[in-house]
Protein backbone atom coordinates (compact mmCIF):
# COMPACT_ATOMS: atom_id res chain seq x y z
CA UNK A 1 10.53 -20.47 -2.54
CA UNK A 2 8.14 -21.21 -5.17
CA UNK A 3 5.32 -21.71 -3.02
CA UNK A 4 5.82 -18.31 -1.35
CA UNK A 5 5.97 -16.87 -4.91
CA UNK A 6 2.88 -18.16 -5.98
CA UNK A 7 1.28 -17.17 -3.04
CA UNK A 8 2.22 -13.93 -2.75
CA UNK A 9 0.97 -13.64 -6.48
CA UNK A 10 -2.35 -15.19 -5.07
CA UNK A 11 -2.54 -12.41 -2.40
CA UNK A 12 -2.08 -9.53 -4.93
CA UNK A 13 -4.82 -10.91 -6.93
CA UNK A 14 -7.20 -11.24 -4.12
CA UNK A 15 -5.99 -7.50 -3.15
CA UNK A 16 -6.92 -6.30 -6.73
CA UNK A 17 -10.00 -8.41 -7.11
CA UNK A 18 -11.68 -7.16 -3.30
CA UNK A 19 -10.87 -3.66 -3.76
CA UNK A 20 -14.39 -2.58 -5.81
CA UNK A 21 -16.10 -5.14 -3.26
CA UNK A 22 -17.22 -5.24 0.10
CA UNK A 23 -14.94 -2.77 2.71
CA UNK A 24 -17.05 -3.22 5.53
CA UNK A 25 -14.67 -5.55 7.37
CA UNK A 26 -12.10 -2.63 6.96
CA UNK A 27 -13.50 0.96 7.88
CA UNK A 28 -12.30 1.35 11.13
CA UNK A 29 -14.45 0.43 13.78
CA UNK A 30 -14.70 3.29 16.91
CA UNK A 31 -14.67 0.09 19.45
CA UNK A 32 -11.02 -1.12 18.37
CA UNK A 33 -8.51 0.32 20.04
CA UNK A 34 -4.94 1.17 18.36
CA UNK A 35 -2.33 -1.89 18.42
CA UNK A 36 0.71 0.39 17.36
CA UNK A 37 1.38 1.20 20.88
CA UNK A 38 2.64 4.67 20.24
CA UNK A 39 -0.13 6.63 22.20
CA UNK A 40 -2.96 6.75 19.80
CA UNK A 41 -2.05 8.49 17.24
CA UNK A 42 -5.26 10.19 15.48
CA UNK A 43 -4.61 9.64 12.28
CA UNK A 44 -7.40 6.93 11.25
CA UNK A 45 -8.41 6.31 7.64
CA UNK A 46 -12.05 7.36 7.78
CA UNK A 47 -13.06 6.43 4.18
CA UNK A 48 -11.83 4.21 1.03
CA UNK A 49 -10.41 7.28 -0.33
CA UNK A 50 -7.66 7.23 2.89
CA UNK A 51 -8.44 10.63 4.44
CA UNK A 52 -6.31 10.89 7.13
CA UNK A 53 -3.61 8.02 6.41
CA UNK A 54 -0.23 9.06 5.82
CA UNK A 55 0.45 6.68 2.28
CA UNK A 56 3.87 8.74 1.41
CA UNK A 57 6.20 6.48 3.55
CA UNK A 58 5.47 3.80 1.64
CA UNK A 59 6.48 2.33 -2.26
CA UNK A 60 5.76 -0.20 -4.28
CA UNK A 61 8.72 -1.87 -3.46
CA UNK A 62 7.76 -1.78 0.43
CA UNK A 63 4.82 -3.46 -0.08
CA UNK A 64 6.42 -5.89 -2.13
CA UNK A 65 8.68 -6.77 0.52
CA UNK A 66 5.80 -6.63 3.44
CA UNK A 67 4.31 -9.70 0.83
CA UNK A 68 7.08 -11.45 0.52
CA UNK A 69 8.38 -11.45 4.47
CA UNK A 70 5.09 -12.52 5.17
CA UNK A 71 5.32 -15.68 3.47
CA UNK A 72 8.03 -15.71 4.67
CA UNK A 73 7.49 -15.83 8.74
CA UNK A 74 4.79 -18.21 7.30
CA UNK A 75 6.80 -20.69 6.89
CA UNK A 76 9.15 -20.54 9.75
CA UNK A 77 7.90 -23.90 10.92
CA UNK A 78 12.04 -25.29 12.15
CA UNK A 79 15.73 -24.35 12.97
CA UNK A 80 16.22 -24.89 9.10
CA UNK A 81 13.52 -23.05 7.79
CA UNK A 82 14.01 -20.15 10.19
CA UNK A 83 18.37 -20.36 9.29
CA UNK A 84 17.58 -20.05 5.62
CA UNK A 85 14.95 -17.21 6.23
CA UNK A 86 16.93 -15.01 8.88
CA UNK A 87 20.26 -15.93 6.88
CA UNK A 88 18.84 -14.09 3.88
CA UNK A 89 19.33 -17.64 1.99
CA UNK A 90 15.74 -17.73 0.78
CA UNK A 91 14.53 -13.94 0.47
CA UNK A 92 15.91 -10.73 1.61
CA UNK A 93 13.57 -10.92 5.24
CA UNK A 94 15.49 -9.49 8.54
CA UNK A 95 13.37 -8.50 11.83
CA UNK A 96 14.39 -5.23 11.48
CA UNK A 97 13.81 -4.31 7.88
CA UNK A 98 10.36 -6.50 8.18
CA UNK A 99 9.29 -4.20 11.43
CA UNK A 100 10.20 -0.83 9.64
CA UNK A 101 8.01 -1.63 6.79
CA UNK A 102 4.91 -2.49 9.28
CA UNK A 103 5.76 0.91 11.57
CA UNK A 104 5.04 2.41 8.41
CA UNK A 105 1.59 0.97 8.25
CA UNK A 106 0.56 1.95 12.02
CA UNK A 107 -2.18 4.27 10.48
CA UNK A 108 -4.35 0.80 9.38
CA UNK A 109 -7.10 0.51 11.58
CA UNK A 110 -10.37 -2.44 11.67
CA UNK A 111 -9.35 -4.88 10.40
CA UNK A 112 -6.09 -3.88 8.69
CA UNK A 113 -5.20 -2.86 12.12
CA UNK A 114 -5.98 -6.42 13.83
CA UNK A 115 -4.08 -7.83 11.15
CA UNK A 116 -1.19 -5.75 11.34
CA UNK A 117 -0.73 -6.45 14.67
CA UNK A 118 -0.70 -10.10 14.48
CA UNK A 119 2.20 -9.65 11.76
CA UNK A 120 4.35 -7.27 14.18
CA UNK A 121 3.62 -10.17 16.91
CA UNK A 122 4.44 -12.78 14.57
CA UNK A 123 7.71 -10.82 13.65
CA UNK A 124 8.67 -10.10 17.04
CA UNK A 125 8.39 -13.79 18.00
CA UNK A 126 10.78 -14.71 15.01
CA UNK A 127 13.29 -12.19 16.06
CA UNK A 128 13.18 -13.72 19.31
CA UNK A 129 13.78 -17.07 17.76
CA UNK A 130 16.17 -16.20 16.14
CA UNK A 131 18.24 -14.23 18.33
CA UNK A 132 18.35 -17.58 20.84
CA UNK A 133 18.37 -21.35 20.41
CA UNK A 134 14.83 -22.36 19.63
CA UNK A 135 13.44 -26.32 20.34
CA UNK A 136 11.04 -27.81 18.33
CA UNK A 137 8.32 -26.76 20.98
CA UNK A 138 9.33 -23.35 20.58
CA UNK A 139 8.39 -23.27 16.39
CA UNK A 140 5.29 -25.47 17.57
CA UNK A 141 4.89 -22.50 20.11
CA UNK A 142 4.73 -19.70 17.60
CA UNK A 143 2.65 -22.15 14.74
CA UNK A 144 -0.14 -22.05 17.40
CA UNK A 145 0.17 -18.16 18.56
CA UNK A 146 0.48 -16.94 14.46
CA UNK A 147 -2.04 -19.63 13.38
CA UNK A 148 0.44 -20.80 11.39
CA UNK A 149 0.19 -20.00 7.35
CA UNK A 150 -3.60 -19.50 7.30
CA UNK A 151 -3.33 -17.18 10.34
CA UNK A 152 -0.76 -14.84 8.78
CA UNK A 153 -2.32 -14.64 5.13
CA UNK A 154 -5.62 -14.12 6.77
CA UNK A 155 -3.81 -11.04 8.37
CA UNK A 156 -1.62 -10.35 4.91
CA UNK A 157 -4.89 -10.14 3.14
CA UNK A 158 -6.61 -8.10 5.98
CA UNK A 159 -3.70 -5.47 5.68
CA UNK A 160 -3.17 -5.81 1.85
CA UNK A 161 -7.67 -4.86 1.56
CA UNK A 162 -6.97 -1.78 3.92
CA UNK A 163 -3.75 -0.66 2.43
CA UNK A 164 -5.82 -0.86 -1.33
CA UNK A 165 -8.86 1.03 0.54
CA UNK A 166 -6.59 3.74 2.17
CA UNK A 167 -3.75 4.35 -0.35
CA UNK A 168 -5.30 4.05 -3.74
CA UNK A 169 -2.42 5.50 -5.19
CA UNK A 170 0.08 2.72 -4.30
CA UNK A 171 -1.59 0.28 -6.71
């Protein structure tokens, strides 16, 4: 639990730090297509000062919890690691509360967007694990499809850069 704290702590400060920095990996780019799956919707952050993105669904405390279930499905790595996570043992994480939180997000596009959708893969694959009787292979399975912690913090901080470029106000 205390790594996942300090991490997430490390994530907010890279957040803050990047905002005044280089966005160029986050303006949407006109090649990538929408991951959300609902039909395209149009509404696609244009500029750092989020024309376009619908910010109002989400608080403080949202993002706070999008930070701290990702370190979470991080670390699903076992049948005990995924228990304690799912059973609300370590953290208040469940598939369902996790997904809301990223619906919410659907307007990130770039590289937000690419990272957003490797987090609602990632937490559809731990859903799935947990809703069966995972091996070993299985954990190994999703380790190599998420990229295991480096893959989803790469994506964390991908989201966490366009959610600071398109909702100002939430920081």
């Amino acid at each position: 639990m205390r790594r996942a704290l300090v991490c997430s702590l490390l994530v907010l400060a890279l957040a803050g730090c990047g905002a005044g920095g280089s966005t160029s990996t986050i303006t949407p780019a006109a090649s990538t297509p929408s991951s959300g799956g609902d039909g395209g919707s149009s509404s696609t952050p244009t500029s750092g000062s989020g024309g376009g993105a619908d910010c109002s669904g989400l608080s403080k405390t949202e993002i706070a919890d999008f930070i701290v279930g990702t370190q979470l499905i991080a670390q699903v790595r076992d049948k005990t690691a995924l228990e304690g996570i799912t059973s609300g043992t370590i953290g208040q994480y469940t598939p369902e509360s996790y997904g809301a939180i990223l619906a919410k997000m659907s307007f990130l596009t770039g590289s937000a967007g690419e990272g957003l959708a490797k987090l609602v893969a990632a937490n559809d694959a731990v859903k799935k694990l947990a809703s069966g009787s995972p091996t070993q292979a299985d954990f190994d399975a999703y380790q190599q499809q998420t990229g295991g912690v480096a893959g989803l913090i790469k994506a964390q901080v991908a989201v966490n850069m366009g959610l600071v470029q398109a909702c100002p106000n939430l920081g």
